[in-house]
C-alpha atoms as a PDB file:
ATOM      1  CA  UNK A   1    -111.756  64.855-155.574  1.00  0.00           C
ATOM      2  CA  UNK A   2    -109.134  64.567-152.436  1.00  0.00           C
ATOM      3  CA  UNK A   3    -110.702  64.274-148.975  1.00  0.00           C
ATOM      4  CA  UNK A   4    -110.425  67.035-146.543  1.00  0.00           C
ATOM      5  CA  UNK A   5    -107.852  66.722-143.566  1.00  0.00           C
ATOM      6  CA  UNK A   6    -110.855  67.029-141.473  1.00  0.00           C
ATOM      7  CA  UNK A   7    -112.842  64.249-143.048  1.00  0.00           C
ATOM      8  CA  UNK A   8    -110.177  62.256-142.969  1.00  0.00           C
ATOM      9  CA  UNK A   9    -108.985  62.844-139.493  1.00  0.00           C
ATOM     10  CA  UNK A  10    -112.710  62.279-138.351  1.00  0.00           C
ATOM     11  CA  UNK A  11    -112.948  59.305-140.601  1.00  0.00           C
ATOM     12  CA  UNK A  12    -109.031  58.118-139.149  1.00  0.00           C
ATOM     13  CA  UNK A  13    -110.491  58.679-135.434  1.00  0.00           C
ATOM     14  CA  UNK A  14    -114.198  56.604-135.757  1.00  0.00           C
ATOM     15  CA  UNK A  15    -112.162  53.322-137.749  1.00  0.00           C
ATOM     16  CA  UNK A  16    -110.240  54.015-134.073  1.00  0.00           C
ATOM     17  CA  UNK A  17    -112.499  54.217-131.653  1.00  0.00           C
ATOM     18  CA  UNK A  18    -114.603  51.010-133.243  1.00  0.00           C
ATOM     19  CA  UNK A  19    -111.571  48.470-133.265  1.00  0.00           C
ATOM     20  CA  UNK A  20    -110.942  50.079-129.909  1.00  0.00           C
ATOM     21  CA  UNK A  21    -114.307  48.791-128.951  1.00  0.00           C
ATOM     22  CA  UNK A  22    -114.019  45.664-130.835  1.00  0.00           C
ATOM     23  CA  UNK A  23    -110.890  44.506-128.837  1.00  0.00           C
ATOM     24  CA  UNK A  24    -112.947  45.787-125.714  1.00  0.00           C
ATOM     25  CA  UNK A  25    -115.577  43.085-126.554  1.00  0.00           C
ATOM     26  CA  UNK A  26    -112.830  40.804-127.055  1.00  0.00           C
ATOM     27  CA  UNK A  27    -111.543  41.305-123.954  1.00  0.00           C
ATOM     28  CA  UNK A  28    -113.914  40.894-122.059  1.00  0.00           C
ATOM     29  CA  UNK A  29    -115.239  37.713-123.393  1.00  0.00           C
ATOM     30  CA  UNK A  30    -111.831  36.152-122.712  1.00  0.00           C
ATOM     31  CA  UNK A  31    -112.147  37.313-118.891  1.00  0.00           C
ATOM     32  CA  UNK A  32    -115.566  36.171-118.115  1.00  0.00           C
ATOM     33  CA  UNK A  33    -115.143  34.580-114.987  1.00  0.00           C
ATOM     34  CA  UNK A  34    -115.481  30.337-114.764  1.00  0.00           C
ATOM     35  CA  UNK A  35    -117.849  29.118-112.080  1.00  0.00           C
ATOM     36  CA  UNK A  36    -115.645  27.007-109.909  1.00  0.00           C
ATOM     37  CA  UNK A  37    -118.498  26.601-106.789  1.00  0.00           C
ATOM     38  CA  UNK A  38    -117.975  23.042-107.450  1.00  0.00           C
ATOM     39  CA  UNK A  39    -114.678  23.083-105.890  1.00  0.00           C
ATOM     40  CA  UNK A  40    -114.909  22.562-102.064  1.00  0.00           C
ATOM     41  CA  UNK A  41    -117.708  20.397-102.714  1.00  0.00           C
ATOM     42  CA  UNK A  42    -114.890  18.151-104.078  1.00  0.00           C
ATOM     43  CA  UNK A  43    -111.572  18.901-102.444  1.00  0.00           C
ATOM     44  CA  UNK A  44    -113.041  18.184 -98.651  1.00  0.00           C
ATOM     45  CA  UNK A  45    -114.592  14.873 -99.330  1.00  0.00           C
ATOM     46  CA  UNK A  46    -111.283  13.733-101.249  1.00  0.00           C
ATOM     47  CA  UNK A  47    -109.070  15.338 -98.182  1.00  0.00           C
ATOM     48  CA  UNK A  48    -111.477  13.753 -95.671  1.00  0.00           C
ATOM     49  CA  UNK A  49    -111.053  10.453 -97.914  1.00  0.00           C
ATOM     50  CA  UNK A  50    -107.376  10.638 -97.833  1.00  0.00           C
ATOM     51  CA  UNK A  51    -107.582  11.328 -93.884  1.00  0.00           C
ATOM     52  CA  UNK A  52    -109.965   8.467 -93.356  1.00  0.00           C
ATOM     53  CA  UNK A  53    -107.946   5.516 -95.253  1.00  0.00           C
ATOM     54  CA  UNK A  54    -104.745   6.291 -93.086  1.00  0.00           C
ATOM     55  CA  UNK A  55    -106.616   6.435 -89.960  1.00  0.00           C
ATOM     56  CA  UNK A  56    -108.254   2.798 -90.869  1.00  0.00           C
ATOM     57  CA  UNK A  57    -104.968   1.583 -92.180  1.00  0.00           C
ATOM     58  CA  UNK A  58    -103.579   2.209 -89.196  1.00  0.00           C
ATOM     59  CA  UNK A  59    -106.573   1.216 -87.120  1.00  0.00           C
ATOM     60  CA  UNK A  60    -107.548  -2.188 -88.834  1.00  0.00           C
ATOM     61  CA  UNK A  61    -105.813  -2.578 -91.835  1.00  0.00           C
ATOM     62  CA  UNK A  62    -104.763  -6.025 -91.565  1.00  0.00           C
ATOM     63  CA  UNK A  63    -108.155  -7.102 -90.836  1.00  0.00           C
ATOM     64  CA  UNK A  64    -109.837  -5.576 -94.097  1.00  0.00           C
ATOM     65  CA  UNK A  65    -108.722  -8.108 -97.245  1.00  0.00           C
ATOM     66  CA  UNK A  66    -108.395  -5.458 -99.687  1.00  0.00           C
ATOM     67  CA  UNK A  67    -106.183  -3.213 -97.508  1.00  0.00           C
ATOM     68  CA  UNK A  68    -103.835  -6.016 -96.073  1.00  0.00           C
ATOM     69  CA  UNK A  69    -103.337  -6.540 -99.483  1.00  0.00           C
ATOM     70  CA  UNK A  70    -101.901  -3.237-100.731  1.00  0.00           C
ATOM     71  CA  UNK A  71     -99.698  -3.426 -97.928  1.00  0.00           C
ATOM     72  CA  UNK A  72     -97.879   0.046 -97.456  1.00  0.00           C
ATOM     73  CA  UNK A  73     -99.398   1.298-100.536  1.00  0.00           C
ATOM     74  CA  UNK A  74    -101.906   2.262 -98.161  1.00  0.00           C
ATOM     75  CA  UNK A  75     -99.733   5.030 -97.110  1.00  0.00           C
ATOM     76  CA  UNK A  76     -99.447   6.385-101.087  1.00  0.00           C
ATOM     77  CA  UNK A  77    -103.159   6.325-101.586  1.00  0.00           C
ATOM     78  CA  UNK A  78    -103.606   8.464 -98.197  1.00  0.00           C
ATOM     79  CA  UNK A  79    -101.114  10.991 -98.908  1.00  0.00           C
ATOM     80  CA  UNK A  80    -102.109  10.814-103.040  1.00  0.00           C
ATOM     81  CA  UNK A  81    -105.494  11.549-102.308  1.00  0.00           C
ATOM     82  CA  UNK A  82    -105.109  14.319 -99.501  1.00  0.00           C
ATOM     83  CA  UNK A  83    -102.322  15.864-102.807  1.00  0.00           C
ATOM     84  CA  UNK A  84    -105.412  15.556-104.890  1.00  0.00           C
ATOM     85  CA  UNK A  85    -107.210  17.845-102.406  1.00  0.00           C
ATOM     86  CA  UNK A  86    -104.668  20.418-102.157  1.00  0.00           C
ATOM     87  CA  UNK A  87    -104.177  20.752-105.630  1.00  0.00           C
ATOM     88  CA  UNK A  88    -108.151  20.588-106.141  1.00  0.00           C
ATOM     89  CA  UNK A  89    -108.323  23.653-103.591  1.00  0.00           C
ATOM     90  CA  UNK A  90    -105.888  25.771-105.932  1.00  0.00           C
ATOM     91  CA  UNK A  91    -108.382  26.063-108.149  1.00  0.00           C
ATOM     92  CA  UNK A  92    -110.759  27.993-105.562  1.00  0.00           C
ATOM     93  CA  UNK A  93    -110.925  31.624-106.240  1.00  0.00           C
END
């Protein structure tokens, strides 16, 4: 026996309104928000780092072995790890 247009229209609208709320669950699984506290706790003492090495490069770094050594790669691993920082801070929301 055929279905009435009102069955069917009721029928049409409640196979709606659940994918409607299945995509709604969806959604907001994909958005739950990540926990980035970690983040300053890591991009100061890696800025501060980056800070410190210049400063005793510049200060003593002839008189430390492992510093005379690198020479003006000092200056790189400064400025790398003070990047580092700034790029670690991006991720702060």
């Amino acid at each position: 026996m055929p279905e009435s247009k009102v069955r069917a229209s009721a029928r049409k609208k409640a196979q709606v309104k659940h994918q409607h709320e299945i995509d709604t669950e969806r959604a907001r699984k994909a958005a739950k928000a990540v926990d980035r506290s970690w983040v300053p706790w890591v991009f100061v003492p890696v800025g501060v780092l980056g800070v410190l090495w210049l400063v005793v490069y510049y200060i003593a770094g002839y008189q430390i072995p492992g510093m005379s050594a690198l020479g003006d790669w000092n200056i790189l691993i400064g400025m790398g790890l003070m990047a580092a920082a700034f790029i670690i801070a991006t991720m702060w929301k």
